[in-house]
C-alpha atoms as a PDB file:
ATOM      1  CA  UNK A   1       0.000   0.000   0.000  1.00  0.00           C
ATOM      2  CA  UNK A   2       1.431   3.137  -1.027  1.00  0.00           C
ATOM      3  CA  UNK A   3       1.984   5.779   1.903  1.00  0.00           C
ATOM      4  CA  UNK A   4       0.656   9.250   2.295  1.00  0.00           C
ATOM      5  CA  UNK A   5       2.163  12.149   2.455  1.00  0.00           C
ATOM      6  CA  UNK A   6       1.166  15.367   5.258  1.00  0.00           C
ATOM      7  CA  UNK A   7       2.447  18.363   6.538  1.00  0.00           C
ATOM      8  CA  UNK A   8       2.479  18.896  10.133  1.00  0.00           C
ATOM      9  CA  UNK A   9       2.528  23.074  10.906  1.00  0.00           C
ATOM     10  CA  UNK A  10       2.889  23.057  14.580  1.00  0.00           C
ATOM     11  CA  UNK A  11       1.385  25.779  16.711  1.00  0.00           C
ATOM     12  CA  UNK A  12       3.506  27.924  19.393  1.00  0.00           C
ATOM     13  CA  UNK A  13       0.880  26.015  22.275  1.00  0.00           C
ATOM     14  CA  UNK A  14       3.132  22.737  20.890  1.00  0.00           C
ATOM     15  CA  UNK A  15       6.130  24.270  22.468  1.00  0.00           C
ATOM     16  CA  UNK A  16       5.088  26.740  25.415  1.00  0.00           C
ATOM     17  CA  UNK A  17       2.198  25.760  27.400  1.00  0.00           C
ATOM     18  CA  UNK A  18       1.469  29.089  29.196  1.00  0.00           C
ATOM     19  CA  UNK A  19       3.529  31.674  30.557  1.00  0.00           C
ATOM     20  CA  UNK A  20       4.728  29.960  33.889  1.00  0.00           C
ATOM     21  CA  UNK A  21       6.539  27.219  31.498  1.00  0.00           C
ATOM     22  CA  UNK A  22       8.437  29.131  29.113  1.00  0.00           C
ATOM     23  CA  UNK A  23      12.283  27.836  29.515  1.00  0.00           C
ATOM     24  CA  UNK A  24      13.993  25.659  27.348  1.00  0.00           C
ATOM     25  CA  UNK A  25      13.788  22.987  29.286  1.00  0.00           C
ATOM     26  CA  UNK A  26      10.070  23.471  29.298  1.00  0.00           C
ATOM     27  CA  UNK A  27       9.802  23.714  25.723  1.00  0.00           C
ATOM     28  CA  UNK A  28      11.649  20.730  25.071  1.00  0.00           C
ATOM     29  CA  UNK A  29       9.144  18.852  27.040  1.00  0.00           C
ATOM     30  CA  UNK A  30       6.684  20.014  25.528  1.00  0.00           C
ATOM     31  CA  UNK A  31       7.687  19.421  22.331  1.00  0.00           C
ATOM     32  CA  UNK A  32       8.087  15.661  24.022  1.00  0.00           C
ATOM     33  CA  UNK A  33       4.338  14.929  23.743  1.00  0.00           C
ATOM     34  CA  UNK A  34       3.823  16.255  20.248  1.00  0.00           C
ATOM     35  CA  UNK A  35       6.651  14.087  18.741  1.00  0.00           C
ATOM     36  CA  UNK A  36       5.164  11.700  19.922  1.00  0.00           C
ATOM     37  CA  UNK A  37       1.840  12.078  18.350  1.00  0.00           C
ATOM     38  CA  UNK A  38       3.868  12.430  15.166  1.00  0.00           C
ATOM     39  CA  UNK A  39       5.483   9.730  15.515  1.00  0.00           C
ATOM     40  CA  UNK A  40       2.330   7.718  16.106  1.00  0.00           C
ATOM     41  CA  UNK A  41       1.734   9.117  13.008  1.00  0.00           C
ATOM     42  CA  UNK A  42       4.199   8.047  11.213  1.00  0.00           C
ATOM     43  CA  UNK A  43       4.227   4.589  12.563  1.00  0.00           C
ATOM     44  CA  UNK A  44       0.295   4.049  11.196  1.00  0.00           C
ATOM     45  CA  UNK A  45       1.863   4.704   7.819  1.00  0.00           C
ATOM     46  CA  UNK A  46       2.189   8.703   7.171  1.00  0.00           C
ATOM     47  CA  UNK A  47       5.110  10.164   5.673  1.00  0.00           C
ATOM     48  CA  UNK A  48       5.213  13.611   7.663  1.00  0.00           C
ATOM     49  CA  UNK A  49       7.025  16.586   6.989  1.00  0.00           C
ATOM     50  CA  UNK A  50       6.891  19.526  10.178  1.00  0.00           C
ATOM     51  CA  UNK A  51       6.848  23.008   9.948  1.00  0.00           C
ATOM     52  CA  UNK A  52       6.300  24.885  13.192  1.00  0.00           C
ATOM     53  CA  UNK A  53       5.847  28.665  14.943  1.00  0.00           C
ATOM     54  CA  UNK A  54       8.775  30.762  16.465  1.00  0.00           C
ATOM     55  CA  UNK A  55       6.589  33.696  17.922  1.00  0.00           C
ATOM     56  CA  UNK A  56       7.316  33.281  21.457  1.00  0.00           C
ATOM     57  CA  UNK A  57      11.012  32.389  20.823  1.00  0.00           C
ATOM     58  CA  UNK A  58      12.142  35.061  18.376  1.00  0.00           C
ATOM     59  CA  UNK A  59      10.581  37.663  20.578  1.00  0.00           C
ATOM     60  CA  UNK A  60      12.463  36.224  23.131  1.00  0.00           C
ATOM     61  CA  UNK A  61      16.208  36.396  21.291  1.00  0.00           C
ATOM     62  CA  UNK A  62      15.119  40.332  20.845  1.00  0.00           C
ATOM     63  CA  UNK A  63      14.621  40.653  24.388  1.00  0.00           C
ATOM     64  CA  UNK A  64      17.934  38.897  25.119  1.00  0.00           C
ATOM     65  CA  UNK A  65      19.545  41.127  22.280  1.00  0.00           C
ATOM     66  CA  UNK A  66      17.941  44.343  23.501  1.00  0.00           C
ATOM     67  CA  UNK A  67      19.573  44.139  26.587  1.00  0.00           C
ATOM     68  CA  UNK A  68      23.074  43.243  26.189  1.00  0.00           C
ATOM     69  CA  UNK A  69      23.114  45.946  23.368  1.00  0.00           C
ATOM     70  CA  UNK A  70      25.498  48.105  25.637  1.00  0.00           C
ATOM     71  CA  UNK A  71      28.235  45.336  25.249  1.00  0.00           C
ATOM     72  CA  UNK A  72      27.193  43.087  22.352  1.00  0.00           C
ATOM     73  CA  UNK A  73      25.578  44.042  18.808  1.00  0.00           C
ATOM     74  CA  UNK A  74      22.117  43.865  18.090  1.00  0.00           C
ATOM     75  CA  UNK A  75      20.386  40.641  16.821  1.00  0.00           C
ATOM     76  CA  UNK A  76      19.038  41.152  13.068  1.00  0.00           C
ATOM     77  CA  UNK A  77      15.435  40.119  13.092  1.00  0.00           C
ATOM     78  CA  UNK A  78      15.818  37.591  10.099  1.00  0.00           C
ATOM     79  CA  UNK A  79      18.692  36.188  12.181  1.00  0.00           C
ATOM     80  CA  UNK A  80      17.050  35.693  14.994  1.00  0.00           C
ATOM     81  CA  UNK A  81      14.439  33.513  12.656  1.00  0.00           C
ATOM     82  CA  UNK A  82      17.318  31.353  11.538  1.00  0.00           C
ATOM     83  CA  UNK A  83      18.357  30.863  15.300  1.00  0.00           C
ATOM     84  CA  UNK A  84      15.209  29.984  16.700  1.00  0.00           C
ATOM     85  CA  UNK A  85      14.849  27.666  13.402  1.00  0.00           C
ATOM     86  CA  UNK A  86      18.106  26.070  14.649  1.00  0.00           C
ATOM     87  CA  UNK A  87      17.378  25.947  18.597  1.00  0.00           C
ATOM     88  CA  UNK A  88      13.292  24.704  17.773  1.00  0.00           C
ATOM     89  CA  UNK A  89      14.492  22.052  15.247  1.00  0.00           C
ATOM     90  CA  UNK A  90      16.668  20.212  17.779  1.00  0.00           C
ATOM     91  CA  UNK A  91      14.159  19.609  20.311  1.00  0.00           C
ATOM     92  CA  UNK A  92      12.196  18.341  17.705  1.00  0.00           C
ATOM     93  CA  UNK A  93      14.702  16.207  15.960  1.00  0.00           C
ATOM     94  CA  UNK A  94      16.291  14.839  19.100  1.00  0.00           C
ATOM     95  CA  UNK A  95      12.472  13.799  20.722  1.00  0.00           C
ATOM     96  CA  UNK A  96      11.482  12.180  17.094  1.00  0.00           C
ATOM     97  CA  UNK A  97      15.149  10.191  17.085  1.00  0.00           C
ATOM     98  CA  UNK A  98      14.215   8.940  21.108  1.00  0.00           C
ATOM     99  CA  UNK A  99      10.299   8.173  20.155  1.00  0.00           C
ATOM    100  CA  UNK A 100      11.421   5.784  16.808  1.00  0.00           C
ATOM    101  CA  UNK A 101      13.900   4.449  18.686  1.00  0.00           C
ATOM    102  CA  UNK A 102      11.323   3.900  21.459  1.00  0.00           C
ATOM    103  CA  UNK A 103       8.634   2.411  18.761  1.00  0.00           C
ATOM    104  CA  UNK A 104      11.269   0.406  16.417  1.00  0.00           C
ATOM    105  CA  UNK A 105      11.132   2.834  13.477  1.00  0.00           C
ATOM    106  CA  UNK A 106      13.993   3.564  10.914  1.00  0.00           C
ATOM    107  CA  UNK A 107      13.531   6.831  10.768  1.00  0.00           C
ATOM    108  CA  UNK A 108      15.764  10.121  10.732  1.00  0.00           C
ATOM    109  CA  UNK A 109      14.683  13.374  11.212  1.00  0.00           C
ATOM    110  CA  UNK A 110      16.685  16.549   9.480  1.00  0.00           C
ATOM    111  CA  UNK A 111      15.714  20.333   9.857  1.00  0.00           C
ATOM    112  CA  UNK A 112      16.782  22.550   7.049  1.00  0.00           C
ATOM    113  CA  UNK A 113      17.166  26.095   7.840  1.00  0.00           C
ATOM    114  CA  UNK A 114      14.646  27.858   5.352  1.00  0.00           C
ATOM    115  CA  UNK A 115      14.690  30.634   3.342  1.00  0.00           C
ATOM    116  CA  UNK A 116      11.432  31.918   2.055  1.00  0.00           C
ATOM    117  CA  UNK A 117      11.147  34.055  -0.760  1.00  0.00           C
ATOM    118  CA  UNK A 118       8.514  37.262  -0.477  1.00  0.00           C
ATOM    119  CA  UNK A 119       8.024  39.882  -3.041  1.00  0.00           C
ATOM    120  CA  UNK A 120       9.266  43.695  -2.213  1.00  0.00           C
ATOM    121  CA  UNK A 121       6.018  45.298  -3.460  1.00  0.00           C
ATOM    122  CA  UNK A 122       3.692  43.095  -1.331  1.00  0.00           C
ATOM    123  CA  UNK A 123       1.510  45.386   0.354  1.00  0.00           C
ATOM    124  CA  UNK A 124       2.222  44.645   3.788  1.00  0.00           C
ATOM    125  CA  UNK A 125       5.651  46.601   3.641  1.00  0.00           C
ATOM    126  CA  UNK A 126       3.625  49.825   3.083  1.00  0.00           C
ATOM    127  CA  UNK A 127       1.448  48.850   6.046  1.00  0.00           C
ATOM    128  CA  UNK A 128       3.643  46.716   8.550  1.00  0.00           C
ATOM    129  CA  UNK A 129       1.452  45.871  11.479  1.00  0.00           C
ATOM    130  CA  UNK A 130       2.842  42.881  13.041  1.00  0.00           C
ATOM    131  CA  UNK A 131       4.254  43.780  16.708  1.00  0.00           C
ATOM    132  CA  UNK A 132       8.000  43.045  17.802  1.00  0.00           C
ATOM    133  CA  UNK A 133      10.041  43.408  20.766  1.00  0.00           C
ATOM    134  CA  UNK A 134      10.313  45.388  23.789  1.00  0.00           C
ATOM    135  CA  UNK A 135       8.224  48.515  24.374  1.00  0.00           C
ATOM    136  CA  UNK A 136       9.852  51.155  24.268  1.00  0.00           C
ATOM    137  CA  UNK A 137       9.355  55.559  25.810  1.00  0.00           C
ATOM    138  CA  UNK A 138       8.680  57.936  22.567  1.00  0.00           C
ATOM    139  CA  UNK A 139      11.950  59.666  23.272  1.00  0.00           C
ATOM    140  CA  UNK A 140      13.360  55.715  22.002  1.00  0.00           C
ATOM    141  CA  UNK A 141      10.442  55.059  19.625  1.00  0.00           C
ATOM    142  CA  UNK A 142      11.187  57.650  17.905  1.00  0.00           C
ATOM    143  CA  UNK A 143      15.043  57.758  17.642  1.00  0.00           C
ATOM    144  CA  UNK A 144      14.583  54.065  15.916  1.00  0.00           C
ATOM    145  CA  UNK A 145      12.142  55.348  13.824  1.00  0.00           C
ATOM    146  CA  UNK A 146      14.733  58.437  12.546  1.00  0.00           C
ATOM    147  CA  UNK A 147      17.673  56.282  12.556  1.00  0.00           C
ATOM    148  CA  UNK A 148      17.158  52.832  11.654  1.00  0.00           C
ATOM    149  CA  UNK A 149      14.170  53.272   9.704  1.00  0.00           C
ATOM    150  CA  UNK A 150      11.458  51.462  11.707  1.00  0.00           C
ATOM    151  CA  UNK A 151       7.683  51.179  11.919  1.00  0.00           C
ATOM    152  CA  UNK A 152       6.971  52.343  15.375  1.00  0.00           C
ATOM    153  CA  UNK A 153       3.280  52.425  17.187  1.00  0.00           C
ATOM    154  CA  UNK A 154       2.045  52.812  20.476  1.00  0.00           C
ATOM    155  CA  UNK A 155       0.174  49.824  21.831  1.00  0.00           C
ATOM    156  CA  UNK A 156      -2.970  50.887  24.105  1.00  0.00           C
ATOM    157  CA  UNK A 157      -1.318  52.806  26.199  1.00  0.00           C
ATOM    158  CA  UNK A 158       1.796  50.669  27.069  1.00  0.00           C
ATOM    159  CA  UNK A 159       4.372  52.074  25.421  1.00  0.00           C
ATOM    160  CA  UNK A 160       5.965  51.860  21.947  1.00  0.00           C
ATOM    161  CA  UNK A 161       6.687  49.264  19.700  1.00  0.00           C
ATOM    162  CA  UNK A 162       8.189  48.005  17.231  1.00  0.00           C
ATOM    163  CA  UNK A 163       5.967  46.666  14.011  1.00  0.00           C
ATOM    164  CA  UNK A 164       7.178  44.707  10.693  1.00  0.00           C
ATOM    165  CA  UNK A 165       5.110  43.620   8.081  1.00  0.00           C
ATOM    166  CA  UNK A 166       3.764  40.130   7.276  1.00  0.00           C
ATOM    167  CA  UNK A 167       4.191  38.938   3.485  1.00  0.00           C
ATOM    168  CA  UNK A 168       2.579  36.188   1.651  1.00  0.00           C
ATOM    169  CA  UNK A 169       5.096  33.568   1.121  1.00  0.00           C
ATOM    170  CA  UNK A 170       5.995  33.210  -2.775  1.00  0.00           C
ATOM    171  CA  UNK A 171       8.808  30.464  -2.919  1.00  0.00           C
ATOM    172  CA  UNK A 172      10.395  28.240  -0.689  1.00  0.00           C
ATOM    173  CA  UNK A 173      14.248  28.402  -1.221  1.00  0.00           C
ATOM    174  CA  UNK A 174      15.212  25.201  -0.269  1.00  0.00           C
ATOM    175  CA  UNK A 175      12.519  23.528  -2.007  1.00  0.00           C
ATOM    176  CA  UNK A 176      14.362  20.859  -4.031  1.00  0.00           C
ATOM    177  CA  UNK A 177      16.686  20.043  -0.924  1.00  0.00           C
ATOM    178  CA  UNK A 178      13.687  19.814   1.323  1.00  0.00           C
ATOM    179  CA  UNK A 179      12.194  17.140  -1.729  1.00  0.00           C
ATOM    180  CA  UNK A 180      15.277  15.449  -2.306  1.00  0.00           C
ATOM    181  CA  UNK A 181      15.324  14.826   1.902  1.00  0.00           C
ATOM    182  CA  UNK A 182      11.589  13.665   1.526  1.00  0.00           C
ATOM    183  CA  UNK A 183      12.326  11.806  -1.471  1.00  0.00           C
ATOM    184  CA  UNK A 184      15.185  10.009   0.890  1.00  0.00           C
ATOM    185  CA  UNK A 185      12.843   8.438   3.657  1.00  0.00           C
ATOM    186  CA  UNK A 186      13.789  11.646   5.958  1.00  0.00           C
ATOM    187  CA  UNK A 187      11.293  13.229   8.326  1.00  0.00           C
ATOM    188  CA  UNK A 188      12.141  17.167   7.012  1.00  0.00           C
ATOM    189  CA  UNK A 189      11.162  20.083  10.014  1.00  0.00           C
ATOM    190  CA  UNK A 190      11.504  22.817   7.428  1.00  0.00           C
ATOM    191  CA  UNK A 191       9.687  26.532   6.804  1.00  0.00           C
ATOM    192  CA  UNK A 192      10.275  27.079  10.799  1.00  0.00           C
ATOM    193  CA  UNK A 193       8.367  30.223  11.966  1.00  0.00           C
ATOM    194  CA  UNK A 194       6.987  30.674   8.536  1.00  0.00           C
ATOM    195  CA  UNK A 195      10.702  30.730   6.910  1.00  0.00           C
ATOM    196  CA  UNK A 196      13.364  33.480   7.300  1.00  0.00           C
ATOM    197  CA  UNK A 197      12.136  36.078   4.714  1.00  0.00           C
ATOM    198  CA  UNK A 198      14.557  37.404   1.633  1.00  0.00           C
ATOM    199  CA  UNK A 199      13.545  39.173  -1.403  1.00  0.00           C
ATOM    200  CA  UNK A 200      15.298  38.655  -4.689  1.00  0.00           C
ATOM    201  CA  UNK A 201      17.198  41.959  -6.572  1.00  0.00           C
ATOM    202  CA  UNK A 202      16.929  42.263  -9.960  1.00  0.00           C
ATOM    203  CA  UNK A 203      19.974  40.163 -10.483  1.00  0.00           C
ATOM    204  CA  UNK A 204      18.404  37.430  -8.441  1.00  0.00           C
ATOM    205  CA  UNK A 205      20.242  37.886  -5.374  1.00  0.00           C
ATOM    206  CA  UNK A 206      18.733  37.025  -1.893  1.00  0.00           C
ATOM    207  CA  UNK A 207      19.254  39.325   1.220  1.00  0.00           C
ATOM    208  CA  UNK A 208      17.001  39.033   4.210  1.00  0.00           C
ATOM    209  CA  UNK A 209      14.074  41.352   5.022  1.00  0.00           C
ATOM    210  CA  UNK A 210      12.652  42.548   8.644  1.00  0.00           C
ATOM    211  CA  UNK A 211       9.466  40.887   7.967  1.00  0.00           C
ATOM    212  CA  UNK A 212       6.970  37.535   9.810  1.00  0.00           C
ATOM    213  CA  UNK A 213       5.894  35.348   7.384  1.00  0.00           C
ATOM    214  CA  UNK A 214       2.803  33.232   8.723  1.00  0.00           C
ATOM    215  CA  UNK A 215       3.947  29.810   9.884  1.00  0.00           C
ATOM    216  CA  UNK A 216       0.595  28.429   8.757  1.00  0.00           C
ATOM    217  CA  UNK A 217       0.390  29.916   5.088  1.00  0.00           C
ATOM    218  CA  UNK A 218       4.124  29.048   4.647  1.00  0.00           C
ATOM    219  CA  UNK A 219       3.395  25.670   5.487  1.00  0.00           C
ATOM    220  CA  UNK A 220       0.152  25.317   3.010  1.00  0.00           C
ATOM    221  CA  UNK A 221       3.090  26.341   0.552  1.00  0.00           C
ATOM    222  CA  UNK A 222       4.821  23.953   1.337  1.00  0.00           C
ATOM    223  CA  UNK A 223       2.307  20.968   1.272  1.00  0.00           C
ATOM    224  CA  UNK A 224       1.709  22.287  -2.195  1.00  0.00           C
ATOM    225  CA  UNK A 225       4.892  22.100  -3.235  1.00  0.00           C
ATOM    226  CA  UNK A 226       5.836  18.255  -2.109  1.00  0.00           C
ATOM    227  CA  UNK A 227       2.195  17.662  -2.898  1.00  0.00           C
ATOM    228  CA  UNK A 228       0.833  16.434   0.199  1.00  0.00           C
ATOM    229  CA  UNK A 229      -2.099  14.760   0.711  1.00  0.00           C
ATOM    230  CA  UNK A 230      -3.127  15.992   4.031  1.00  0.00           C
ATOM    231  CA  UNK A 231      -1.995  19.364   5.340  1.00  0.00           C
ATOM    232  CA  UNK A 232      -2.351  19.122   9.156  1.00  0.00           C
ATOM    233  CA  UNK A 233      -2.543  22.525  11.908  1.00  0.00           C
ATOM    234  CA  UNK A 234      -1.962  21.680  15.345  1.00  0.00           C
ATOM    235  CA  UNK A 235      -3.355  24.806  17.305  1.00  0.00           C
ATOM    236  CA  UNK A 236      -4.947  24.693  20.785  1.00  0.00           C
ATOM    237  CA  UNK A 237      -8.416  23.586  20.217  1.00  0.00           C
ATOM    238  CA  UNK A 238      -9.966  20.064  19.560  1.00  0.00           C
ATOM    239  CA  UNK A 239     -12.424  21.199  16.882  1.00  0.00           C
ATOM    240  CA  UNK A 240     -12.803  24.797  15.260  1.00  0.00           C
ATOM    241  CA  UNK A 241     -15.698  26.836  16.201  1.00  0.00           C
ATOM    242  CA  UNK A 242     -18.365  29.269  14.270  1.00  0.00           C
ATOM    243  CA  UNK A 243     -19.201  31.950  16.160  1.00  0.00           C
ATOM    244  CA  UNK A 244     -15.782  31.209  18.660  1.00  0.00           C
ATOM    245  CA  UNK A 245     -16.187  32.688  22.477  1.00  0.00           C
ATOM    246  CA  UNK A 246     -19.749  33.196  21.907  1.00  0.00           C
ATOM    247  CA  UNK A 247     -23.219  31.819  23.771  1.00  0.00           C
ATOM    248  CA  UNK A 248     -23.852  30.419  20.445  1.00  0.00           C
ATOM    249  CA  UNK A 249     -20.668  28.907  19.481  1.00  0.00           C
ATOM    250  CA  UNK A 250     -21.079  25.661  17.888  1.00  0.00           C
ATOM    251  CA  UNK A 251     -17.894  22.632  17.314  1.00  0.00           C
ATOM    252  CA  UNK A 252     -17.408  21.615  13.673  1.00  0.00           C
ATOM    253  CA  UNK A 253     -16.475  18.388  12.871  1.00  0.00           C
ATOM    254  CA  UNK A 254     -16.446  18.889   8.904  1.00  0.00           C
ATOM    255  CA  UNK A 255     -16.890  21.613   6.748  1.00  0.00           C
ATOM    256  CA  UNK A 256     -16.541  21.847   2.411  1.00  0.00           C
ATOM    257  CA  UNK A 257     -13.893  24.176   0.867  1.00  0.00           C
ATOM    258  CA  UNK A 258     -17.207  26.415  -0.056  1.00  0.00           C
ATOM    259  CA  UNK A 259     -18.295  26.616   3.379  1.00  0.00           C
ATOM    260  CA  UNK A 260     -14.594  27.619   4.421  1.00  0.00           C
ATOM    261  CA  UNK A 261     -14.365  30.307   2.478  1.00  0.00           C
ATOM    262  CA  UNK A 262     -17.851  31.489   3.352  1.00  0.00           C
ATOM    263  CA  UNK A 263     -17.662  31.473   7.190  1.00  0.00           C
ATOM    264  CA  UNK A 264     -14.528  33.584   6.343  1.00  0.00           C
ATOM    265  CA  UNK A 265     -15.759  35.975   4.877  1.00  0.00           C
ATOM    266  CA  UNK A 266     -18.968  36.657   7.182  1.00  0.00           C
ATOM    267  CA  UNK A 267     -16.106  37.811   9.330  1.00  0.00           C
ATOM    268  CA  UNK A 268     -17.666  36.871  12.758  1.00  0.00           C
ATOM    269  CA  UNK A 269     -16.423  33.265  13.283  1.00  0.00           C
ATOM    270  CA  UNK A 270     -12.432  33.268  13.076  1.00  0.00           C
ATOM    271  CA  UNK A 271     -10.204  36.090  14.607  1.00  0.00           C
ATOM    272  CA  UNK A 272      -7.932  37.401  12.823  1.00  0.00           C
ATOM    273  CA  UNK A 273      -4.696  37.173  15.034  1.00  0.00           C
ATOM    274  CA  UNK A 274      -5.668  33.359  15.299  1.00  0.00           C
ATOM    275  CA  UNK A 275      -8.127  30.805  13.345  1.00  0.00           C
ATOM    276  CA  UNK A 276      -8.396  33.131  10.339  1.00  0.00           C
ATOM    277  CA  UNK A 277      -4.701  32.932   9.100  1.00  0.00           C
ATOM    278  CA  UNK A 278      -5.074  29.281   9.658  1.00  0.00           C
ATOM    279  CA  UNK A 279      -8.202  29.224   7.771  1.00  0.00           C
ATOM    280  CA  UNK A 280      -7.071  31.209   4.893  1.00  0.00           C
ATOM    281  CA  UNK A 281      -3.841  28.810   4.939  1.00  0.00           C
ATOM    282  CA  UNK A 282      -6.247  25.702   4.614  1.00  0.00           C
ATOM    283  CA  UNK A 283      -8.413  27.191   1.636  1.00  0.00           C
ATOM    284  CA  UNK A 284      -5.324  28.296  -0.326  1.00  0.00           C
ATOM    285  CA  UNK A 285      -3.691  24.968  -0.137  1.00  0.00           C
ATOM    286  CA  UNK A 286      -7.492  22.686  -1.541  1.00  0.00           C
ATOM    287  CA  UNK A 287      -7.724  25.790  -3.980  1.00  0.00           C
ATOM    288  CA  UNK A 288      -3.976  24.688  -5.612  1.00  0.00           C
ATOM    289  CA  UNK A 289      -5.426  21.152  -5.452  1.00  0.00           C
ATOM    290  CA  UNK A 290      -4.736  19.916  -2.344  1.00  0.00           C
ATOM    291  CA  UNK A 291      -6.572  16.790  -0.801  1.00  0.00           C
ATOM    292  CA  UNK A 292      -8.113  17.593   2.795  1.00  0.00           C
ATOM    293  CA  UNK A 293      -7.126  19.372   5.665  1.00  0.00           C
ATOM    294  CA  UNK A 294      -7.477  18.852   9.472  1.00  0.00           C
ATOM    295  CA  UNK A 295      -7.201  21.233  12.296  1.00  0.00           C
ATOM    296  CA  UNK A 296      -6.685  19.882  15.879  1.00  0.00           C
ATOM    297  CA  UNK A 297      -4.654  19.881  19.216  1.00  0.00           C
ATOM    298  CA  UNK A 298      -1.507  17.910  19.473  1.00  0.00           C
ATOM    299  CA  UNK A 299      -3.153  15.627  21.898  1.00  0.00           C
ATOM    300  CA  UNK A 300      -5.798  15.088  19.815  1.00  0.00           C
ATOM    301  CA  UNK A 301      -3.917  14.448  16.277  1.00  0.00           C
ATOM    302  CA  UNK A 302      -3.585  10.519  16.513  1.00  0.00           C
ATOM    303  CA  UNK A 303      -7.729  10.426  17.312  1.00  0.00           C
ATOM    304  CA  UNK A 304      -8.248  13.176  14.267  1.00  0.00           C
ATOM    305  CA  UNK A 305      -7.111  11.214  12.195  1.00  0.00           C
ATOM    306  CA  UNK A 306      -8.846   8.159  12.911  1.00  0.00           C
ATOM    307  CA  UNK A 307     -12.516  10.342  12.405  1.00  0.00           C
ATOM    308  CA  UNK A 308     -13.039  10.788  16.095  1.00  0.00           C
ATOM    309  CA  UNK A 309     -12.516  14.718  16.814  1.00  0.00           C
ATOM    310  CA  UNK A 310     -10.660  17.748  15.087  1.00  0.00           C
ATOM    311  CA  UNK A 311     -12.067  19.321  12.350  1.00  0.00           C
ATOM    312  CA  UNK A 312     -11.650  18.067   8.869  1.00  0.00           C
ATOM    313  CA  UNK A 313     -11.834  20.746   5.278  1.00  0.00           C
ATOM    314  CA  UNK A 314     -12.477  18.821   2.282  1.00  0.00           C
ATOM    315  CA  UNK A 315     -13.244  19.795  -0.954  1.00  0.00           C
ATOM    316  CA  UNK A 316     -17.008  18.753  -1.606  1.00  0.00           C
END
């Protein structure tokens, strides 16, 4: 029997529970259990590739940077993508190498530090609204804003911060590597936090951007790509919800491409900082003829796919 194919895009809940568990040490634990979902996973026959969040972490390698500026140099904030990319792919690579060796499974994991290609007229550069780092006074806010060029806003009252705009992902760099790795029997952790973001110069050159791709539509690229037949998003609820937080919310087990697309656009079900980015990730990868889609909790991932909970986006 011929073996399927999915991409795993794990959510930041995968990797910090709440805000009294945030070390590394906690993380890695974390990422204990959902390894070994995915390895369940694999062991029932999938062929999985992982992409994953870097939120919490990448905010947290600006904090670190931010204050040993007065004896070390500042942190670029496409490096600081490729170092959480590093740091988040070992925990996950070391906890899938204990849990085959703990099930009997020849498998290897690999993570490839990924570059992901944006264009430099996307919109979002002329409107950057994605929040980064510390707050900061005005007298600060607006010194970065004069001499380095940043987006600047104040947040509610809290201070200053820094914002960066969030492109749509155009082309995954290491595309053909991440295949050929896939094509090789490895388990690939690739597009980490949405990929680091570069725009190509005329010539064709790369260079790095301040920008936050979305994890989740960078990883419906990605199952395009490698043409996967499932595109999985862990998150942290069982089942998505119309009218979320509501007296009248209601679980969905199923729902068609069409009815996707129409819950998102009555604009009352999905917020938009959380399940409508992952919603507009599912509908763009069945609309470039993907196969179905499932939303769920880590926990829950092994039981989703077996029909008993999550919710499932098919085409018809």
């Amino acid at each position: 029997m011929a073996r399927r194919t999915a991409v795993v895009a794990i959510g930041g809940n995968s990797l910090i529970k709440d805000s009294k568990h945030q070390t590394v040490q906690d993380q890695y634990d974390a990422a204990t259990e959902t390894c070994r979902h995915i390895a369940g996973m694999i062991r029932n026959g999938w062929d999985v590739t992982i992409g994953h969040g870097n939120g919490p972490q990448v905010g947290f390698i600006l904090r670190r940077s931010e204050l040993a500026a007065h004896e070390l140099h500042e942190v670029p904030l496409d490096v600081c993508g490729a170092d959480s990319q590093g740091a988040i792919g070992y925990a996950l690579q070391q906890n899938l190498y204990n849990e085959f060796r703990r099930l009997g499974l020849k498998k290897d994991a690999v993570t490839v530090v990924t570059q992901v290609e944006v264009s430099a007229d996307d919109p979002a550069f002329q409107k950057p609204t994605k929040p980064i780092g510390s707050f900061m006074d005005a007298d600060k806010a607006r010194r970065r804003r004069e001499e380095e060029g940043w987006s600047v806003v104040e947040d509610a009252g809290r201070g200053w911060r820094r914002v960066v705009a969030s492109p749509v992902p155009i082309r995954i760099v290491e595309e053909e590597a991440v295949k050929r790795l896939i094509g090789a029997g490895f388990v690939v952790i690739t597009v980490g936090g949405g990929g680091i973001p570069v725009v190509a110069d005329a010539e064709g050159n790369l260079r790095g951007v301040a920008a936050v791709i979305d994890k989740d539509l960078a990883s419906s690229l990605l199952a395009t790509v490698i043409g996967a037949d499932l595109f999985v998003i862990t998150t942290a609820v069982e089942q998505v919800a119309l009218n979320f937080g509501k007296s009248n919310q209601q679980m969905i087990g199923q729902m068609t491409l069409s009815q996707a697309k129409e819950y998102l656009a009555e604009g009352v079900h999905f917020a938009k900082g959380s399940m409508a980015p992952k919603m507009e990730a599912v509908i763009g990868y069945l609309e470039r003829g993907g196969g179905e889609a499932l939303i769920t909790n880590p926990e829950n991932l092994e039981r989703a796919l077996g029909g008993e909970t999550g919710t499932r986006i098919t085409l018809g």
